[in-house]
C-alpha atoms as a PDB file:
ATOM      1  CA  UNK A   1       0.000   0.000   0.000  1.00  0.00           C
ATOM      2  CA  UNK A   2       2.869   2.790   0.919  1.00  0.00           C
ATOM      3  CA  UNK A   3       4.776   1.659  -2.136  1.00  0.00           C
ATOM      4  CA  UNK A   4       1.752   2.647  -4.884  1.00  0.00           C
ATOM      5  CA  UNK A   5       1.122   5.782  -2.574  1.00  0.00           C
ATOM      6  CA  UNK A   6       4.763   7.142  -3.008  1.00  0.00           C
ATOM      7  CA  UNK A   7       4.419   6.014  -6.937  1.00  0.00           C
ATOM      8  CA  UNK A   8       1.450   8.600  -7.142  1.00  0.00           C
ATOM      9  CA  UNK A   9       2.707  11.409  -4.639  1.00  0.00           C
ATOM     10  CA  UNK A  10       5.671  10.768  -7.601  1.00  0.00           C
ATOM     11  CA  UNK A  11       3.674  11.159 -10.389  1.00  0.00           C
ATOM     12  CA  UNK A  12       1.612  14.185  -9.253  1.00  0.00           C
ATOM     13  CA  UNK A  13       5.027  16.309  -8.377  1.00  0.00           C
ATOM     14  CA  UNK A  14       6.246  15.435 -11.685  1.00  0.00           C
ATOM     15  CA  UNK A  15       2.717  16.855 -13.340  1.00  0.00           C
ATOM     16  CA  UNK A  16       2.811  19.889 -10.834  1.00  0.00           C
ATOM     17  CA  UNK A  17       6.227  20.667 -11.695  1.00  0.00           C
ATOM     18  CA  UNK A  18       5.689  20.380 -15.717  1.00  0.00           C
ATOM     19  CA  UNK A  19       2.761  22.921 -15.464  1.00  0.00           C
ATOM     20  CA  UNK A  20       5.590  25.776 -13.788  1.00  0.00           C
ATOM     21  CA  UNK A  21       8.286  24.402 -16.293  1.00  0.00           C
ATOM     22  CA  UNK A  22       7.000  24.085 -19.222  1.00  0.00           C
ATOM     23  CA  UNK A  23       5.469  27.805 -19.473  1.00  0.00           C
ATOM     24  CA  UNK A  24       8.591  29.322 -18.387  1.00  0.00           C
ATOM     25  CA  UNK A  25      10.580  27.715 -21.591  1.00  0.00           C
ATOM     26  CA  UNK A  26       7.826  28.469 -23.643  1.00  0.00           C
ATOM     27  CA  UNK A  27       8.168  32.375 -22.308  1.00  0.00           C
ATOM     28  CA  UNK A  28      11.951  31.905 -23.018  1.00  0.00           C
ATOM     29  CA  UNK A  29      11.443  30.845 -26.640  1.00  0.00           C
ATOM     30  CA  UNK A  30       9.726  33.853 -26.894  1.00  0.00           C
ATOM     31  CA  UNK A  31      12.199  36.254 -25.313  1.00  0.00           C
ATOM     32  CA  UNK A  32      14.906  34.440 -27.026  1.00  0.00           C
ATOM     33  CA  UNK A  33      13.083  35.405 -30.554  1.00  0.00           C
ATOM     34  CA  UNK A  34      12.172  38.750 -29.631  1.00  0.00           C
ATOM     35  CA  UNK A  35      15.878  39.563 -28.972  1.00  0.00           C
ATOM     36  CA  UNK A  36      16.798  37.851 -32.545  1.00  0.00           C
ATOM     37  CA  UNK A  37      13.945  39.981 -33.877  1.00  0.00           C
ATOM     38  CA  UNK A  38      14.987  43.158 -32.421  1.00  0.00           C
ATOM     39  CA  UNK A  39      18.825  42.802 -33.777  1.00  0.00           C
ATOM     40  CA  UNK A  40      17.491  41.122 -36.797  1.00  0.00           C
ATOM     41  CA  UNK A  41      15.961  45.265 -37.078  1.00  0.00           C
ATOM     42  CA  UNK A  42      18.954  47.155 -36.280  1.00  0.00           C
ATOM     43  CA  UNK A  43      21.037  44.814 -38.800  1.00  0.00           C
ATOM     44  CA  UNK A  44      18.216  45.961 -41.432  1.00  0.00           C
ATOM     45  CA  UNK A  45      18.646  49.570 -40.425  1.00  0.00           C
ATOM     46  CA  UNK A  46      22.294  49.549 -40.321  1.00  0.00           C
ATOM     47  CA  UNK A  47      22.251  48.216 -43.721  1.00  0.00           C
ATOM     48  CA  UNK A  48      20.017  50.304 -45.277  1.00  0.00           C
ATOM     49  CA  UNK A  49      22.111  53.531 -44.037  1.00  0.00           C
ATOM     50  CA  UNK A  50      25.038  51.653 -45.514  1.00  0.00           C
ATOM     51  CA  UNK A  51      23.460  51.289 -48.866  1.00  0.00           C
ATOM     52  CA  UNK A  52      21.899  54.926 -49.199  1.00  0.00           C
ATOM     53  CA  UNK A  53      25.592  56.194 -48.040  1.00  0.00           C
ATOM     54  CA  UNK A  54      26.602  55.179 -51.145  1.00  0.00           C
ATOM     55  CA  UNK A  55      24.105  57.023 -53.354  1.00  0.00           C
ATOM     56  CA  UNK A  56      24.280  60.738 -54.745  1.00  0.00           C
ATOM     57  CA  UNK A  57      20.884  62.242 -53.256  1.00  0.00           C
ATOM     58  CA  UNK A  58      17.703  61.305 -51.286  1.00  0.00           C
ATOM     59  CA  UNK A  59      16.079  59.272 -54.163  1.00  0.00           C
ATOM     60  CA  UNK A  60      18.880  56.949 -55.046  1.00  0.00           C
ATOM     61  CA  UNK A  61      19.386  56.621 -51.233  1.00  0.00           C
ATOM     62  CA  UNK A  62      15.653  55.533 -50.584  1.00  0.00           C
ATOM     63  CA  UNK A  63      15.602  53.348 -53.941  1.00  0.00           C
ATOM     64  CA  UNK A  64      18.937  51.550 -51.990  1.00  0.00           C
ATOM     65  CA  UNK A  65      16.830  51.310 -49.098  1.00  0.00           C
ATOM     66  CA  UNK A  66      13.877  49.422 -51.017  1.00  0.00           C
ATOM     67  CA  UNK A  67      16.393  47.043 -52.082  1.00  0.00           C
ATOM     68  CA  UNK A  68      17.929  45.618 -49.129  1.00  0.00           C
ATOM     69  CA  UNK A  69      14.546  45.318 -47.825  1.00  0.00           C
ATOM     70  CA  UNK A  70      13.615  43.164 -50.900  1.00  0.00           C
ATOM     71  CA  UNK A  71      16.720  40.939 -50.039  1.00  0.00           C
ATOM     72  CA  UNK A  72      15.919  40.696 -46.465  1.00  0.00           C
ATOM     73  CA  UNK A  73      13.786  37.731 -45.037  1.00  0.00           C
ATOM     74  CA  UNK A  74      12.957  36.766 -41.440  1.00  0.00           C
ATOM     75  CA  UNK A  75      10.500  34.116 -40.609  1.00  0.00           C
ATOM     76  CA  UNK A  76       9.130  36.025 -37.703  1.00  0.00           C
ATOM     77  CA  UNK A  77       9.850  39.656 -38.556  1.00  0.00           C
ATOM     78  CA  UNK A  78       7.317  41.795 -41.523  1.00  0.00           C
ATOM     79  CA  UNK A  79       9.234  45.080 -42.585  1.00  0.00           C
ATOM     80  CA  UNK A  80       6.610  47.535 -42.194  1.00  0.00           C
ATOM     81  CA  UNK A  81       8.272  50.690 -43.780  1.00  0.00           C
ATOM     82  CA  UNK A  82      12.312  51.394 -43.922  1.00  0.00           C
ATOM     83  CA  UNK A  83      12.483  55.284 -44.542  1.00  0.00           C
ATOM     84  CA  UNK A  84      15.751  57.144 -45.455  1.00  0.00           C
ATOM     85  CA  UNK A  85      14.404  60.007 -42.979  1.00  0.00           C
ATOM     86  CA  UNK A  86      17.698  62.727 -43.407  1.00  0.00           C
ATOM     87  CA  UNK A  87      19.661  62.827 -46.398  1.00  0.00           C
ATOM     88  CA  UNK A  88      22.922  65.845 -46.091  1.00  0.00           C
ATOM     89  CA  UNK A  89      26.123  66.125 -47.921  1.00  0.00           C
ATOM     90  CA  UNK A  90      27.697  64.572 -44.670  1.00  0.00           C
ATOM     91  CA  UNK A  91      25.174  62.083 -43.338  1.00  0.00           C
ATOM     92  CA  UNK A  92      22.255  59.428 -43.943  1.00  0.00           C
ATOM     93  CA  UNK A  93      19.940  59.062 -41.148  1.00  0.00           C
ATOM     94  CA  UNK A  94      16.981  55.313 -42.257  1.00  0.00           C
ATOM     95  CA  UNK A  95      14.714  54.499 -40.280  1.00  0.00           C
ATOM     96  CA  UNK A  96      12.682  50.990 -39.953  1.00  0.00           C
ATOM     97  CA  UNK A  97       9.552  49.881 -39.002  1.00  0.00           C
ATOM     98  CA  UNK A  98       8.713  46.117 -38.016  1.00  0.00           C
ATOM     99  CA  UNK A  99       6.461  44.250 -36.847  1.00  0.00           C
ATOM    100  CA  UNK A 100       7.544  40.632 -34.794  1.00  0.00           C
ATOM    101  CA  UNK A 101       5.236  37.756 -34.362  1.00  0.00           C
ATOM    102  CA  UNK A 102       5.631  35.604 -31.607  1.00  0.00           C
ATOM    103  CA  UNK A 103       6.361  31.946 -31.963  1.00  0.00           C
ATOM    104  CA  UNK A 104       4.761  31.031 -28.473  1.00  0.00           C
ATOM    105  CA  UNK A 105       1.220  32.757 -28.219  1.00  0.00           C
ATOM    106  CA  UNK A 106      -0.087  32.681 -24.954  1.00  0.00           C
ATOM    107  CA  UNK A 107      -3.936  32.922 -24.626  1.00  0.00           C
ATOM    108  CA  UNK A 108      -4.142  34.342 -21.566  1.00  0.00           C
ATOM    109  CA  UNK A 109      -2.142  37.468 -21.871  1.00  0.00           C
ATOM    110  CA  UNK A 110      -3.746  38.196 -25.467  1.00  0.00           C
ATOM    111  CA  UNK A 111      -0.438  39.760 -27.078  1.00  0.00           C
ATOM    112  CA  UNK A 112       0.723  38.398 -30.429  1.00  0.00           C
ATOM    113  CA  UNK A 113       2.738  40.948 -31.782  1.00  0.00           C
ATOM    114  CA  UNK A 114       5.032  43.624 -30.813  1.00  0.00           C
ATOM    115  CA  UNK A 115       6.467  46.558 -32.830  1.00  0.00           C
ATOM    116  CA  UNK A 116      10.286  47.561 -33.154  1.00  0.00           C
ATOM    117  CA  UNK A 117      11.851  50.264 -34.749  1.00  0.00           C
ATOM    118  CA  UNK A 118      15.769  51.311 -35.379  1.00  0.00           C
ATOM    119  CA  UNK A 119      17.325  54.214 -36.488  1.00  0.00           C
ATOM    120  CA  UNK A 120      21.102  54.240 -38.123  1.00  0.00           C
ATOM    121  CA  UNK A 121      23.262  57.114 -39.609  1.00  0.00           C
ATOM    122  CA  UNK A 122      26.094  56.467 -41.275  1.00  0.00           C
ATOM    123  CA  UNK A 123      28.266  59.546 -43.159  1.00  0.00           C
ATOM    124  CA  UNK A 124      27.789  59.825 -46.979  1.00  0.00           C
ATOM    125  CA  UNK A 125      30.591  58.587 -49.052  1.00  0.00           C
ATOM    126  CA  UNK A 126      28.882  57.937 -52.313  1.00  0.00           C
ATOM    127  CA  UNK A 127      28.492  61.981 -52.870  1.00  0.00           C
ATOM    128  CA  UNK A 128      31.895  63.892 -53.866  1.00  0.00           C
ATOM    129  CA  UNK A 129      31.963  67.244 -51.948  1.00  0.00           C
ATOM    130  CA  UNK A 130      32.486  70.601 -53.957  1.00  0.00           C
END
């Protein structure tokens, strides 16, 4: 009789403790991907100032921008806008917009997506100066 009683007292810590484990790895999935999301962002940004550095004006710079968006992909990420925002003989100031979806939903708290943005400057090089 004690031996099937210490087999259940067994079984139900093992269920007790899988309903406090298994939602904090699913929250740290989550975290985990919002931090590659969020970087995933600023490495967009970053290269989109890169790119428009190396055109002659505003245009050329945002027509840069539209391309490295094109090439970029992310499976949890959707580029919302990327905007070359300041345009001067000395610097390029882009800036994105994205929206991340997490891979864990959890009913309860009702959030699904979040929003990130980045900025990034980077000095003109593709302009000679007069």
């Amino acid at each position: 009789m004690r031996l099937k009683r210490k087999r259940g007292q067994a079984l139900i810590e093992t269920i007790v403790g899988l309903f406090i484990f298994v939602p904090v790895v699913l929250f740290l999935i989550d975290v985990i991907a919002m931090v590659m999301a969020q970087t995933a962002n600023d490495a967009l940004a970053k290269d989109c100032a890169r790119a428009s550095a190396e055109e002659v004006d505003q245009a050329a710079a945002q027509t840069a921008c539209n391309q490295v968006k094109v090439n970029f992909s992310s499976p949890v990420l959707r580029i919302n806008s990327v905007n070359v925002t300041a345009y001067s003989d000395e610097t390029v100031t882009v800036v994105t917009n994205a929206t991340f979806t997490f891979p864990v939903q959890i009913p309860m708290f009702g959030v699904s997506t979040q929003e990130f943005g980045a900025t990034a400057t980077e000095p003109v090089v593709g302009k000679l100066s007069n």
